[in-house]
PDB file of N, CA and C in Angstrom:
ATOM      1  N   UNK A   1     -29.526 -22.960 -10.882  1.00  0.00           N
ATOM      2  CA  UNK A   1     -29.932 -22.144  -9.759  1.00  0.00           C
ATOM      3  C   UNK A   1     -29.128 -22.455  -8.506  1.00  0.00           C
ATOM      4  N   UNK A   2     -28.826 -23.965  -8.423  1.00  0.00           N
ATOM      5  CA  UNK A   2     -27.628 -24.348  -7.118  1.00  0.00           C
ATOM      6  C   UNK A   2     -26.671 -23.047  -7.085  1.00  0.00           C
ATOM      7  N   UNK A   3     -26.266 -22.331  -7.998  1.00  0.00           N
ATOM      8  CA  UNK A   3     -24.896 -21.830  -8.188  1.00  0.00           C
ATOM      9  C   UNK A   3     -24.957 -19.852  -7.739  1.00  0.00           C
ATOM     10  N   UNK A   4     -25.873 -19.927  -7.749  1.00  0.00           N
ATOM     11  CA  UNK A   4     -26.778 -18.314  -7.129  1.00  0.00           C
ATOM     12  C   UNK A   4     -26.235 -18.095  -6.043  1.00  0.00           C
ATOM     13  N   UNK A   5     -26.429 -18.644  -4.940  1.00  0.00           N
ATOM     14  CA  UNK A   5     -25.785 -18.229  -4.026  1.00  0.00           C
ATOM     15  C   UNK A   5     -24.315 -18.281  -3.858  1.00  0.00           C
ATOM     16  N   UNK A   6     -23.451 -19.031  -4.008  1.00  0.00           N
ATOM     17  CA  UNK A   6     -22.251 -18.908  -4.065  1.00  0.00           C
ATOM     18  C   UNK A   6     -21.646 -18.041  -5.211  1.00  0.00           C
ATOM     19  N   UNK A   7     -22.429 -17.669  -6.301  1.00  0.00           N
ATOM     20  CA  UNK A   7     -21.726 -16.635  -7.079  1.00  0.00           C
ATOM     21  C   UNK A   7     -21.886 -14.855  -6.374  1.00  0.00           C
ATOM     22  N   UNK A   8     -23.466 -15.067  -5.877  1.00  0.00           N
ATOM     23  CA  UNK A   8     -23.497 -13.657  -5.110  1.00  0.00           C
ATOM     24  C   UNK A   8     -22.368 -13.404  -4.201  1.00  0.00           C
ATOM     25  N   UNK A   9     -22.087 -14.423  -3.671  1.00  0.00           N
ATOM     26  CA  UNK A   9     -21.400 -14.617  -2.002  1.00  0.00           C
ATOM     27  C   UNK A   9     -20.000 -14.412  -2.926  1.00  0.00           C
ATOM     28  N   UNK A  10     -19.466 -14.905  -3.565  1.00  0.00           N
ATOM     29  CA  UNK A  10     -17.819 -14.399  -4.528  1.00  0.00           C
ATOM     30  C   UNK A  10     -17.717 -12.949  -4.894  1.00  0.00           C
ATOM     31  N   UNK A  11     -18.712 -12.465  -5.510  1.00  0.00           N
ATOM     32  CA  UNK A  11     -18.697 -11.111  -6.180  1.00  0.00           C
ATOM     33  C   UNK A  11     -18.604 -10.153  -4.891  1.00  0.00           C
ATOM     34  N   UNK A  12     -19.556 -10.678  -3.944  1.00  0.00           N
ATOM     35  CA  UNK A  12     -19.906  -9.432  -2.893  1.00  0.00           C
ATOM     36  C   UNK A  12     -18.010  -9.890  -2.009  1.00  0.00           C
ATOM     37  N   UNK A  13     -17.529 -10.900  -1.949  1.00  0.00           N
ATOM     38  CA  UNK A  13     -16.353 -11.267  -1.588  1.00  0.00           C
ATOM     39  C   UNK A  13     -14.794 -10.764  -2.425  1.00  0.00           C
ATOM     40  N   UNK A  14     -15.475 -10.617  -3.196  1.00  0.00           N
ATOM     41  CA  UNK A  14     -13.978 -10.169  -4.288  1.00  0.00           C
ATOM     42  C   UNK A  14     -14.142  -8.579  -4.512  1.00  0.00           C
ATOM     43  N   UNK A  15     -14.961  -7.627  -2.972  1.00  0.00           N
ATOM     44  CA  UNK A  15     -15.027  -6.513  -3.186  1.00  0.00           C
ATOM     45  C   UNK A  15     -13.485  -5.692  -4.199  1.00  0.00           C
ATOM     46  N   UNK A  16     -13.373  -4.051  -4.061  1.00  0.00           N
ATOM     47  CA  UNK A  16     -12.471  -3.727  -4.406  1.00  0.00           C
ATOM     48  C   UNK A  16     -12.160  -2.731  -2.984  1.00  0.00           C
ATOM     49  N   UNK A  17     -12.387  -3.358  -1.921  1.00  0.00           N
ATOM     50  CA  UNK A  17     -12.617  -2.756  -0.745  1.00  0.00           C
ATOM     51  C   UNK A  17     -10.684  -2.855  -0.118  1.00  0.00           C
ATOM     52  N   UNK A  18     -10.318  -2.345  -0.164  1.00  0.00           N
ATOM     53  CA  UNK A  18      -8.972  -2.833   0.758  1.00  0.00           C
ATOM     54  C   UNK A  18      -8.696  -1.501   2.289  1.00  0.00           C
ATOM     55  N   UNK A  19      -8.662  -2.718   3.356  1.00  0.00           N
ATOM     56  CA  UNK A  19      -8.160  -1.888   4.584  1.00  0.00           C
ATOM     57  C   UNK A  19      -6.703  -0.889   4.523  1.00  0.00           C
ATOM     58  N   UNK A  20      -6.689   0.232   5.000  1.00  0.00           N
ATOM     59  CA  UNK A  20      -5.830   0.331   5.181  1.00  0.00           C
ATOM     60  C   UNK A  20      -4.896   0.147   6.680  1.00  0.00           C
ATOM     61  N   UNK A  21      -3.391  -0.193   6.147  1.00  0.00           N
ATOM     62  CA  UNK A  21      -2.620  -0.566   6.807  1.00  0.00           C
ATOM     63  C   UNK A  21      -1.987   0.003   8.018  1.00  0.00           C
ATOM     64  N   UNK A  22      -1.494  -0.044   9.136  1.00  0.00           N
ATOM     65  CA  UNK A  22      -0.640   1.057  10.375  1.00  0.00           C
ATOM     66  C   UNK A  22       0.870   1.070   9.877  1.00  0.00           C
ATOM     67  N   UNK A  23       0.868   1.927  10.070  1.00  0.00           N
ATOM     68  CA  UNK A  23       2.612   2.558   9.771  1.00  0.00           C
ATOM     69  C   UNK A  23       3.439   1.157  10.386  1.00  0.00           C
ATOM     70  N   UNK A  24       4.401   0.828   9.720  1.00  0.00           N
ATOM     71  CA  UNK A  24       4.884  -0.041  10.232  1.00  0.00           C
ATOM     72  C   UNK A  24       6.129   0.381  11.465  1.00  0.00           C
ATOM     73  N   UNK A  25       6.460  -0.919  12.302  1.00  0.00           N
ATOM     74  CA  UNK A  25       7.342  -0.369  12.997  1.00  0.00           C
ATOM     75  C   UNK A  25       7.085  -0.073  14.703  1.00  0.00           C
ATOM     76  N   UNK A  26       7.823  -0.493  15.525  1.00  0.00           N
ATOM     77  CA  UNK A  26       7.357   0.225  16.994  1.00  0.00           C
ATOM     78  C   UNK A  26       6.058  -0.158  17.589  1.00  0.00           C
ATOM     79  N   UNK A  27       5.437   0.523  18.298  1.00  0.00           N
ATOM     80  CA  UNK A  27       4.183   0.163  18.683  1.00  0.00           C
ATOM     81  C   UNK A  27       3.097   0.624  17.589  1.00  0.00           C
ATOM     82  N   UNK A  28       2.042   0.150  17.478  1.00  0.00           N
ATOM     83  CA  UNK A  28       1.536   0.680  16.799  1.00  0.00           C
ATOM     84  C   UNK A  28       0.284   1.607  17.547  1.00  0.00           C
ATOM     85  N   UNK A  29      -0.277   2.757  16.493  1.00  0.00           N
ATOM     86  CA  UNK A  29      -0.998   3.719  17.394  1.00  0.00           C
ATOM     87  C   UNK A  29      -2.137   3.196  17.425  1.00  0.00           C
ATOM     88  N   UNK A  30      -2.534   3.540  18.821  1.00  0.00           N
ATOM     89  CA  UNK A  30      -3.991   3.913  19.263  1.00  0.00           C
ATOM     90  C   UNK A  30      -5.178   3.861  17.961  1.00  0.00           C
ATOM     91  N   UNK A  31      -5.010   5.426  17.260  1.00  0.00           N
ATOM     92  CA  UNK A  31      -5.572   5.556  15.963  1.00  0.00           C
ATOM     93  C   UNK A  31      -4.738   5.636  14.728  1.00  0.00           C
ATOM     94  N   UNK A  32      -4.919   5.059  13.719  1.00  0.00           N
ATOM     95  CA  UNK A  32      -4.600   4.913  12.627  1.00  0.00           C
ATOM     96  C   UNK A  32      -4.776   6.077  11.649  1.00  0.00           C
ATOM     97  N   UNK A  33      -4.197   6.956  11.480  1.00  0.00           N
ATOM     98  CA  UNK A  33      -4.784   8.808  10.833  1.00  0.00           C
ATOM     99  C   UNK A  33      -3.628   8.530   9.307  1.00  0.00           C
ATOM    100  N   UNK A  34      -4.564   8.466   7.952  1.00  0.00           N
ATOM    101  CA  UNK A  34      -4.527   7.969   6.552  1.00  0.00           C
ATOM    102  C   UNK A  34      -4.784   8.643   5.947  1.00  0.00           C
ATOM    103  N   UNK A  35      -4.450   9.340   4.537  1.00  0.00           N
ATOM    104  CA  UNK A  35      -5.264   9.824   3.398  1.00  0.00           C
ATOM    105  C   UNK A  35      -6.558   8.952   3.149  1.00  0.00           C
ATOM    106  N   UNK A  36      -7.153   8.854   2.253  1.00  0.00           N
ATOM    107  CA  UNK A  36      -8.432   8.169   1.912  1.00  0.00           C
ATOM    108  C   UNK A  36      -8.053   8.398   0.337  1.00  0.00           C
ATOM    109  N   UNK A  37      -8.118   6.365   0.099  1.00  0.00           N
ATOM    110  CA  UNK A  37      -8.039   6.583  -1.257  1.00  0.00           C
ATOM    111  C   UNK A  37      -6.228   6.108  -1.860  1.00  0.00           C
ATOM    112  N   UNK A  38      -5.494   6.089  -0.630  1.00  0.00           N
ATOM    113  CA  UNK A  38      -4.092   5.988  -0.472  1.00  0.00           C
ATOM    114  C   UNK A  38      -3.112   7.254  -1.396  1.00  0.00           C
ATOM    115  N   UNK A  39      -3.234   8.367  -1.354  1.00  0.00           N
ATOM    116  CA  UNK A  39      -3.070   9.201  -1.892  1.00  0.00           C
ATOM    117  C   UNK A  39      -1.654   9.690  -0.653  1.00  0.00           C
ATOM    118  N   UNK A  40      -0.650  10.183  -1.276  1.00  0.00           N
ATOM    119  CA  UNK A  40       0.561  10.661  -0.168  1.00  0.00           C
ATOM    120  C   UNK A  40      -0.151  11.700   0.610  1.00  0.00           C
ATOM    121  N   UNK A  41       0.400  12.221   1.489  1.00  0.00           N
ATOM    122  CA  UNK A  41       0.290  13.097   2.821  1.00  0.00           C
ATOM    123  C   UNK A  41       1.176  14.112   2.205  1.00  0.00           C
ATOM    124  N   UNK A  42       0.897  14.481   1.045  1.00  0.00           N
ATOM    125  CA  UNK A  42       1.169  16.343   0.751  1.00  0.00           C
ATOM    126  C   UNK A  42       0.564  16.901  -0.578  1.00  0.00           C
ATOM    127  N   UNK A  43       0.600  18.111  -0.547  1.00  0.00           N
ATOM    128  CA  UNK A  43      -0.478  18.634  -1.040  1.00  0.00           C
ATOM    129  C   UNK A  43       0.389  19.716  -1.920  1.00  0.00           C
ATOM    130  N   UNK A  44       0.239  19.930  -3.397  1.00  0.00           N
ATOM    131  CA  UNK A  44       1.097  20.487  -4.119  1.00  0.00           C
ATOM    132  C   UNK A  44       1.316  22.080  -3.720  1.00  0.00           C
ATOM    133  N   UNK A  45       0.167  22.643  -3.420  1.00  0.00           N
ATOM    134  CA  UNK A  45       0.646  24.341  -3.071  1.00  0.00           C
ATOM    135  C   UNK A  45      -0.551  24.617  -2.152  1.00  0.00           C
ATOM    136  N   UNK A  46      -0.669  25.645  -1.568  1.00  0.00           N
ATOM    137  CA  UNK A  46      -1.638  26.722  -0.722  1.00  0.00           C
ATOM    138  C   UNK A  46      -2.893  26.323  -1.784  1.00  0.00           C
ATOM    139  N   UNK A  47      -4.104  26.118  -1.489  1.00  0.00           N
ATOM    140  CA  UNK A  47      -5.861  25.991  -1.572  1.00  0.00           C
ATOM    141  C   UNK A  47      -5.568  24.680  -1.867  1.00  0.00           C
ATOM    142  N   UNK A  48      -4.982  23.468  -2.086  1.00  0.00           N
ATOM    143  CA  UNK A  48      -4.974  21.959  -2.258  1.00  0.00           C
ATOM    144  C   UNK A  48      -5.783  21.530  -0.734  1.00  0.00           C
ATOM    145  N   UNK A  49      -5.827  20.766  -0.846  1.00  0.00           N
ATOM    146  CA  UNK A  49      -7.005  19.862  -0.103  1.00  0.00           C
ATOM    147  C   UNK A  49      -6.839  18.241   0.149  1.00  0.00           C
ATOM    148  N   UNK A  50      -6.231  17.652   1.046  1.00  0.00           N
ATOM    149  CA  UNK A  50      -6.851  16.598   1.571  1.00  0.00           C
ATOM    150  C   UNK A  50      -7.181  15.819   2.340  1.00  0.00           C
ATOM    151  N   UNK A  51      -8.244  14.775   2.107  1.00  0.00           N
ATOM    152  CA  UNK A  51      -8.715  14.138   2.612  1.00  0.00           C
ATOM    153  C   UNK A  51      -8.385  12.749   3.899  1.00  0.00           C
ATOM    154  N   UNK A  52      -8.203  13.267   4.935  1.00  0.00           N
ATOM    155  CA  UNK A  52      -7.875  12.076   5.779  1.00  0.00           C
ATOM    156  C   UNK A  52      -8.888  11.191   6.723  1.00  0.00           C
ATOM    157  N   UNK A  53      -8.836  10.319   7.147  1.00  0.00           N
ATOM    158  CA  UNK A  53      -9.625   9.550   7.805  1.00  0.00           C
ATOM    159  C   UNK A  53      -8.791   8.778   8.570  1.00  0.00           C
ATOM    160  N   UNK A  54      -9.324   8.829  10.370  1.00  0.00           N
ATOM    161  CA  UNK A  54      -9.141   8.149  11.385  1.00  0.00           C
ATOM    162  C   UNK A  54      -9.597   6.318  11.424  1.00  0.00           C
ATOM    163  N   UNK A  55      -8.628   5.270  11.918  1.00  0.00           N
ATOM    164  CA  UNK A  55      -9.046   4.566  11.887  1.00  0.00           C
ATOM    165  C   UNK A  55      -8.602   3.783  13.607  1.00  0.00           C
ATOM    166  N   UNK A  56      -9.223   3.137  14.370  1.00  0.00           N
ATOM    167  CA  UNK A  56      -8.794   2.551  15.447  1.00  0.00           C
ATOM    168  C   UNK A  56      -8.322   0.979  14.986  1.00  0.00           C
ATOM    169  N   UNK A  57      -7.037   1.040  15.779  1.00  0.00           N
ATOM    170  CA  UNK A  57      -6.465  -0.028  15.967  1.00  0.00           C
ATOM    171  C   UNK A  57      -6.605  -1.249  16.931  1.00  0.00           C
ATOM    172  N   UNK A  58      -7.827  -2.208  16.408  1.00  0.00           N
ATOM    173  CA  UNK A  58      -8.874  -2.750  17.298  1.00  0.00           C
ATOM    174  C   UNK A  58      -7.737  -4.674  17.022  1.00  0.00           C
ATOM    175  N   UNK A  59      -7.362  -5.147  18.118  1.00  0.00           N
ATOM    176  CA  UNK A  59      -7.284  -6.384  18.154  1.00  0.00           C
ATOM    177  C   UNK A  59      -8.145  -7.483  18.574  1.00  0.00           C
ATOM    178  N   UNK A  60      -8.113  -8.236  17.665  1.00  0.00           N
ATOM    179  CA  UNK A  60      -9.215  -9.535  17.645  1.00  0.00           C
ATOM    180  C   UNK A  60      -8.888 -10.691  17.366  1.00  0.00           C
ATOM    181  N   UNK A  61      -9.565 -11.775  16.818  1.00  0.00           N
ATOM    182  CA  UNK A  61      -9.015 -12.753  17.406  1.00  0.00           C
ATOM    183  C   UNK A  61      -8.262 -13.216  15.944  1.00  0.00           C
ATOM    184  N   UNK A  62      -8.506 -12.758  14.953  1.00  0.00           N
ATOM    185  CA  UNK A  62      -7.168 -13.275  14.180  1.00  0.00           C
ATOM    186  C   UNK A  62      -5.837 -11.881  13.545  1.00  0.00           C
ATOM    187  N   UNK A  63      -6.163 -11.197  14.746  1.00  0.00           N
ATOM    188  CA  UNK A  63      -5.169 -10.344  14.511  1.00  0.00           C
ATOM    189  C   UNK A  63      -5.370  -8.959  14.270  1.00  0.00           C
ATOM    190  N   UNK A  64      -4.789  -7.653  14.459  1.00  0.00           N
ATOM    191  CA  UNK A  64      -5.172  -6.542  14.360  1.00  0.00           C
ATOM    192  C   UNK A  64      -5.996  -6.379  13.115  1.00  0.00           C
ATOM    193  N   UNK A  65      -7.269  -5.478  13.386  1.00  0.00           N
ATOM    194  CA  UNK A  65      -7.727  -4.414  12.407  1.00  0.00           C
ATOM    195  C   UNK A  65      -8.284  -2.892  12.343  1.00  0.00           C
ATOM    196  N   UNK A  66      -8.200  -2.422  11.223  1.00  0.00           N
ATOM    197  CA  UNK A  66      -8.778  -1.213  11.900  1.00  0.00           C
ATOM    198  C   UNK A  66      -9.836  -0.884  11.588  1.00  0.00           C
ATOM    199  N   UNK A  67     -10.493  -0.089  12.070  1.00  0.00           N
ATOM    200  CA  UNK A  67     -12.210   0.251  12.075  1.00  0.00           C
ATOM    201  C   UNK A  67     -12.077   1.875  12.169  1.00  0.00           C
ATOM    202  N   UNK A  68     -12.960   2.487  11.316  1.00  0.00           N
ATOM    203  CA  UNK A  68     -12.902   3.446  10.991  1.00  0.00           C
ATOM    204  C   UNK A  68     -13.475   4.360  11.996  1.00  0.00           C
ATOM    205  N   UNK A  69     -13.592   5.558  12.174  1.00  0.00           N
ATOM    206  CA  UNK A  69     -13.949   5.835  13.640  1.00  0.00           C
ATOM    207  C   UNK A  69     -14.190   7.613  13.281  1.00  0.00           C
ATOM    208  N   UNK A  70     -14.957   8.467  14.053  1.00  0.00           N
ATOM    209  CA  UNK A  70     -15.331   9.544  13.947  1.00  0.00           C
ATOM    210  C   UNK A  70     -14.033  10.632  15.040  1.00  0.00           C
ATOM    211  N   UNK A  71     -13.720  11.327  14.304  1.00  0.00           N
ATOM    212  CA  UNK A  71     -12.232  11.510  15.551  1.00  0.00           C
ATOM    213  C   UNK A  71     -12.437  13.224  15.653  1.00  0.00           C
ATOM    214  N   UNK A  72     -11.810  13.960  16.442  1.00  0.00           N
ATOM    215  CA  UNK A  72     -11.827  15.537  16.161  1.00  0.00           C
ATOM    216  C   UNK A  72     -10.354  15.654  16.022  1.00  0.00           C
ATOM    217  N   UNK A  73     -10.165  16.540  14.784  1.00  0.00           N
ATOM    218  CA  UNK A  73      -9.288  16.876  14.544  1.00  0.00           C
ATOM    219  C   UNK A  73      -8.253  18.035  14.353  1.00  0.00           C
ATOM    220  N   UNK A  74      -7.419  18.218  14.883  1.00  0.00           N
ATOM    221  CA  UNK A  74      -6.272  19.686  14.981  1.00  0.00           C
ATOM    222  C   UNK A  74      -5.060  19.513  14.452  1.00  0.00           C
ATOM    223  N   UNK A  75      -4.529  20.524  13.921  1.00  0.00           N
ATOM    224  CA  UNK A  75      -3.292  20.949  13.142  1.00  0.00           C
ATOM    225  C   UNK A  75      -2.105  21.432  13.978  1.00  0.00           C
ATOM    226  N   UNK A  76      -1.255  21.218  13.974  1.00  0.00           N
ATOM    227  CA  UNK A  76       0.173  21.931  14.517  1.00  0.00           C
ATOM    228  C   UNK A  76       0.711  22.494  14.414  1.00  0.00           C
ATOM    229  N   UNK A  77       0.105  23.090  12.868  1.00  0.00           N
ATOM    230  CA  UNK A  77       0.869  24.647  12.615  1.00  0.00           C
ATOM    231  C   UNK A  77      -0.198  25.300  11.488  1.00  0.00           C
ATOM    232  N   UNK A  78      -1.348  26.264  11.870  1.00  0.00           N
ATOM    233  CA  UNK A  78      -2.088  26.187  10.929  1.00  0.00           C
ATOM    234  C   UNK A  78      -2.394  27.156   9.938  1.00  0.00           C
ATOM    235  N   UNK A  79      -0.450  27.977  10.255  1.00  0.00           N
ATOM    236  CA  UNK A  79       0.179  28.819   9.126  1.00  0.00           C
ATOM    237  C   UNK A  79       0.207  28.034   7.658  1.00  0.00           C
ATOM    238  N   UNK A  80       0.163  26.437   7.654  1.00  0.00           N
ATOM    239  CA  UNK A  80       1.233  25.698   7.065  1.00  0.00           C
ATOM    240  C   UNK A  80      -0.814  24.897   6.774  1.00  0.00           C
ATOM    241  N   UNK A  81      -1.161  24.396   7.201  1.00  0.00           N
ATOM    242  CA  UNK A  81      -2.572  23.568   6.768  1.00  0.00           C
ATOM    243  C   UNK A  81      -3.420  23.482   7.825  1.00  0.00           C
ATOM    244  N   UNK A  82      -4.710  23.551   7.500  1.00  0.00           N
ATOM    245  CA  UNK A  82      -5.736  23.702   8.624  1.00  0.00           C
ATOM    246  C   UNK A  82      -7.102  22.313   8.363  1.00  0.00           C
ATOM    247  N   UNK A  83      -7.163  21.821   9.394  1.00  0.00           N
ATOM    248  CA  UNK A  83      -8.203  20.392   9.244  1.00  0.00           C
ATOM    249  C   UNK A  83      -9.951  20.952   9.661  1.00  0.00           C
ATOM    250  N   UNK A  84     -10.578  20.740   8.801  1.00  0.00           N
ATOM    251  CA  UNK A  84     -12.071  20.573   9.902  1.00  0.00           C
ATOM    252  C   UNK A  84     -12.219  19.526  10.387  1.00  0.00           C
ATOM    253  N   UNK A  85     -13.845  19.537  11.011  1.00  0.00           N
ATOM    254  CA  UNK A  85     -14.257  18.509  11.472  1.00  0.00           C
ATOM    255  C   UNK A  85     -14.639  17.316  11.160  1.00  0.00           C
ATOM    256  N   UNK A  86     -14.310  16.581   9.752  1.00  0.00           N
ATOM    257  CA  UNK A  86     -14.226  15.861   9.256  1.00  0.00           C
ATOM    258  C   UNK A  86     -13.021  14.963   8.526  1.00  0.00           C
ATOM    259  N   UNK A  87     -11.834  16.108   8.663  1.00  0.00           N
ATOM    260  CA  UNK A  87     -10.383  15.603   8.813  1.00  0.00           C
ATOM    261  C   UNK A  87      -9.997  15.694   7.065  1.00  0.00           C
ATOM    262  N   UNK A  88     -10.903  16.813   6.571  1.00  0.00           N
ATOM    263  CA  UNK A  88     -10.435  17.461   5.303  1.00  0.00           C
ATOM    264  C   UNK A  88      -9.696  18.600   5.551  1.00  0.00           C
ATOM    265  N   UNK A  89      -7.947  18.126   5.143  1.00  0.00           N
ATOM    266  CA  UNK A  89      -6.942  19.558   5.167  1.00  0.00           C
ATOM    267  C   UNK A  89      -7.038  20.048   4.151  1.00  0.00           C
ATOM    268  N   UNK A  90      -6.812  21.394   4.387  1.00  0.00           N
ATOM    269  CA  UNK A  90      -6.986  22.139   3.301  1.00  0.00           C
ATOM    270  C   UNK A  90      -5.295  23.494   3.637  1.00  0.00           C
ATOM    271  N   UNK A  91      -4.645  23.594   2.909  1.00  0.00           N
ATOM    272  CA  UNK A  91      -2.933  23.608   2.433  1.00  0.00           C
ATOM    273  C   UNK A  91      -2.967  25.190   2.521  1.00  0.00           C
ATOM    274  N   UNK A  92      -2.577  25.733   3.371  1.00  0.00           N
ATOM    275  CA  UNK A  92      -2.609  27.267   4.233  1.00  0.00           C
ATOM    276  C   UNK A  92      -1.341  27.619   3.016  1.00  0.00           C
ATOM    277  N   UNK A  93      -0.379  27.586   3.670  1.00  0.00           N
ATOM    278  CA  UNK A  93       1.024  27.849   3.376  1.00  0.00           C
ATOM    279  C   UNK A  93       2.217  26.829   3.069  1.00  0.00           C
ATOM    280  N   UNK A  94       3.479  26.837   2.334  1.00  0.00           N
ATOM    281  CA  UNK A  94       4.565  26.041   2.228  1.00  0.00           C
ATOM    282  C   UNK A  94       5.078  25.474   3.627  1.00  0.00           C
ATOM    283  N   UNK A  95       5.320  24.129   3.625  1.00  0.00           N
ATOM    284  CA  UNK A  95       6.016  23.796   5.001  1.00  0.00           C
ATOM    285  C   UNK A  95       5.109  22.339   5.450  1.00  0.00           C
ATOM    286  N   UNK A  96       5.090  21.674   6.637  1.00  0.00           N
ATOM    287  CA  UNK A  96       4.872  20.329   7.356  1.00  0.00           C
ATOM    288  C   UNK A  96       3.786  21.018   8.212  1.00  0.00           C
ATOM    289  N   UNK A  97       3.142  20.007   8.653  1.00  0.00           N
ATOM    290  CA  UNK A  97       2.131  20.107   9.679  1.00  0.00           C
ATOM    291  C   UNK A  97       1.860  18.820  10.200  1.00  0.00           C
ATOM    292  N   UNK A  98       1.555  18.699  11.243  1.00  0.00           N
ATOM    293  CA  UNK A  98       1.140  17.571  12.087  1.00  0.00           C
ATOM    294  C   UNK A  98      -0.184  17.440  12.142  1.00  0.00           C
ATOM    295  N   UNK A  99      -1.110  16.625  11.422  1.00  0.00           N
ATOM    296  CA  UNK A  99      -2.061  16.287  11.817  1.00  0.00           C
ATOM    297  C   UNK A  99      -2.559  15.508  12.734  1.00  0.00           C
ATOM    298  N   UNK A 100      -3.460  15.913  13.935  1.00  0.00           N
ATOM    299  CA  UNK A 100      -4.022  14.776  15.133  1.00  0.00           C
ATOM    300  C   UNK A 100      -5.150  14.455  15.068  1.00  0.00           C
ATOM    301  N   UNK A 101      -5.472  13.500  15.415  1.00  0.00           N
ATOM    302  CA  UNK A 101      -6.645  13.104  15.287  1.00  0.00           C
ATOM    303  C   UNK A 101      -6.795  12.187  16.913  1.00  0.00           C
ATOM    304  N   UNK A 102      -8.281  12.307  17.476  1.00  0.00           N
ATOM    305  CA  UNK A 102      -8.267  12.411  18.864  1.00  0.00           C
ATOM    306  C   UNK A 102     -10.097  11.614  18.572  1.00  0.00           C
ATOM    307  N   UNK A 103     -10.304  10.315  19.522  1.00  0.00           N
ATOM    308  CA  UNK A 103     -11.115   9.334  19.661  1.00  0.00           C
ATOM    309  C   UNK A 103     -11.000   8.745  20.858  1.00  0.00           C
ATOM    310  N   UNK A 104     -11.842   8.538  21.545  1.00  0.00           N
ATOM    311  CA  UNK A 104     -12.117   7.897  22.761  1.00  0.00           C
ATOM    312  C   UNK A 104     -10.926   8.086  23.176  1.00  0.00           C
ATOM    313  N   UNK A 105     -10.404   9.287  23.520  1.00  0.00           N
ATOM    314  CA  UNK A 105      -8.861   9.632  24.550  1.00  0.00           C
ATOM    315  C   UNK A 105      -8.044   9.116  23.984  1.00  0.00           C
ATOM    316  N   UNK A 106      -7.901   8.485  22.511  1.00  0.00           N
ATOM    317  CA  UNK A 106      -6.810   7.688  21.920  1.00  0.00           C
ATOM    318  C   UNK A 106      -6.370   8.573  20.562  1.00  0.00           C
ATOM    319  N   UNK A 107      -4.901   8.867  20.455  1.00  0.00           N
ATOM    320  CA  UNK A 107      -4.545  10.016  19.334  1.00  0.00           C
ATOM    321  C   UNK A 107      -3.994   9.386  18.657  1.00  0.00           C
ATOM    322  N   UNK A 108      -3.948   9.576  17.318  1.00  0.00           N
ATOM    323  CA  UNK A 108      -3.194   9.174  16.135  1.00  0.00           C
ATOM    324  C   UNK A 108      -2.509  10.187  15.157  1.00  0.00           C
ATOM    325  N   UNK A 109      -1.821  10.466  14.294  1.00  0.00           N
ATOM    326  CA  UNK A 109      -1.300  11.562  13.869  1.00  0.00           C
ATOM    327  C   UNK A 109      -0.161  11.157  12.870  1.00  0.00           C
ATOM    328  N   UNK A 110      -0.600  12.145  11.289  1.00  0.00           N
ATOM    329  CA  UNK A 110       0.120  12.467  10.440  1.00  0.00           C
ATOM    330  C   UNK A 110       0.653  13.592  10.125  1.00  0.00           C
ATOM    331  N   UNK A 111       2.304  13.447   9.025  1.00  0.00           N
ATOM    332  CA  UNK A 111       2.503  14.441   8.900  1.00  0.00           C
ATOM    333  C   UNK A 111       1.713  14.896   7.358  1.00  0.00           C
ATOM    334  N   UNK A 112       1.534  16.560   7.243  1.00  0.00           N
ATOM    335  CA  UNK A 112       1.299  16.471   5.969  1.00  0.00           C
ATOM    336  C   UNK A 112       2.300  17.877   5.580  1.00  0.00           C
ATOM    337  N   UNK A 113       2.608  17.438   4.253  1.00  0.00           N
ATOM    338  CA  UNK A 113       3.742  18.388   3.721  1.00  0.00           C
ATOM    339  C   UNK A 113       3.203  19.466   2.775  1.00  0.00           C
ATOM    340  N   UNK A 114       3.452  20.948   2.491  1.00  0.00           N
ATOM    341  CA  UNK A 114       2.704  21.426   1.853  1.00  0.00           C
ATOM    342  C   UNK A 114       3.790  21.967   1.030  1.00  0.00           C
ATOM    343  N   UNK A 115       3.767  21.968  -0.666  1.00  0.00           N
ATOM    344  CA  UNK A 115       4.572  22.398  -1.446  1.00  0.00           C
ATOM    345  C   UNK A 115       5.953  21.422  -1.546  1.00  0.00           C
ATOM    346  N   UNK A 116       6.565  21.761  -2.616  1.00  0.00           N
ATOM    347  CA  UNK A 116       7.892  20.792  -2.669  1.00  0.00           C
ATOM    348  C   UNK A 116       8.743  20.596  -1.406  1.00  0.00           C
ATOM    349  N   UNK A 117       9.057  19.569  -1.216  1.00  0.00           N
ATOM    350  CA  UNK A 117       9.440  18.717  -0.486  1.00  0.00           C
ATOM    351  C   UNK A 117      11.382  19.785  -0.295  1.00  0.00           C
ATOM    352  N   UNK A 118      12.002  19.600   0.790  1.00  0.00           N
ATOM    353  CA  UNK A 118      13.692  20.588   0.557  1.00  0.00           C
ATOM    354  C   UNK A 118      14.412  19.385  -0.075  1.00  0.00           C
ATOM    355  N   UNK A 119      14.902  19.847  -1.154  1.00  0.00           N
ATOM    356  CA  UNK A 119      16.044  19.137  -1.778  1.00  0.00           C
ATOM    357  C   UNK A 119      15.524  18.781  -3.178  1.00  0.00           C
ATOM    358  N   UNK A 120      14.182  18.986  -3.560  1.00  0.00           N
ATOM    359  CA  UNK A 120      13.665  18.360  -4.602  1.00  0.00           C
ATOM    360  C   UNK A 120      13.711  19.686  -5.573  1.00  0.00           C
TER     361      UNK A 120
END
């Protein structure tokens, strides 16, 4: 029975939980704007769908993390993919779009690509 608690405390520790990471490079943003699930940022043709999620880029005391965060979100071209309010795109037309994502006055932003990529 000694061994109960430290086996709960391992299992609940060896989640399959992993953060995701900030783009590397430069400063890093404000918000952190990700697929969910680590899935690329494009979407094979027109009615595809996905899923992104905002994260803030919170420093502490052993070093940046991010925390997931409720954001409103808009598109940059929404010939090309259109976001609701939950930051599920859903793939309009062929071509790039800029996704933003907007939290406590702090923006973060991906691209997402819709249909084959030029050159492929």
């Amino acid at each position: 029975m000694r061994w109960l608690p430290f086996t709960l405390i391992l299992i609940v520790a060896c989640g399959g939980y992993s953060a995701p990471t900030p783009t590397p490079g430069g400063n890093p943003q404000a918000l952190v704007v990700q697929p969910i699930g680590g899935s690329p940022s494009s979407i094979a043709a027109p009615g595809g769908m996905l899923q992104l999620a905002a994260y803030q880029n919170m420093a502490g005391p052993y070093g940046n993390t991010l925390q997931l965060v409720t954001a409103n979100w808009s598109s940059s071209d929404k010939t090309v993919a259109t976001v609701d309010t939950n930051g599920l795109v859903t793939a309009v037309g062929n071509g790039t779009a800029t996704i933003t994502a907007t939290a406590d006055s702090e923006t973060g932003e991906t691209m997402v690509t819709v249909g084959a990529k030029p050159g492929m």
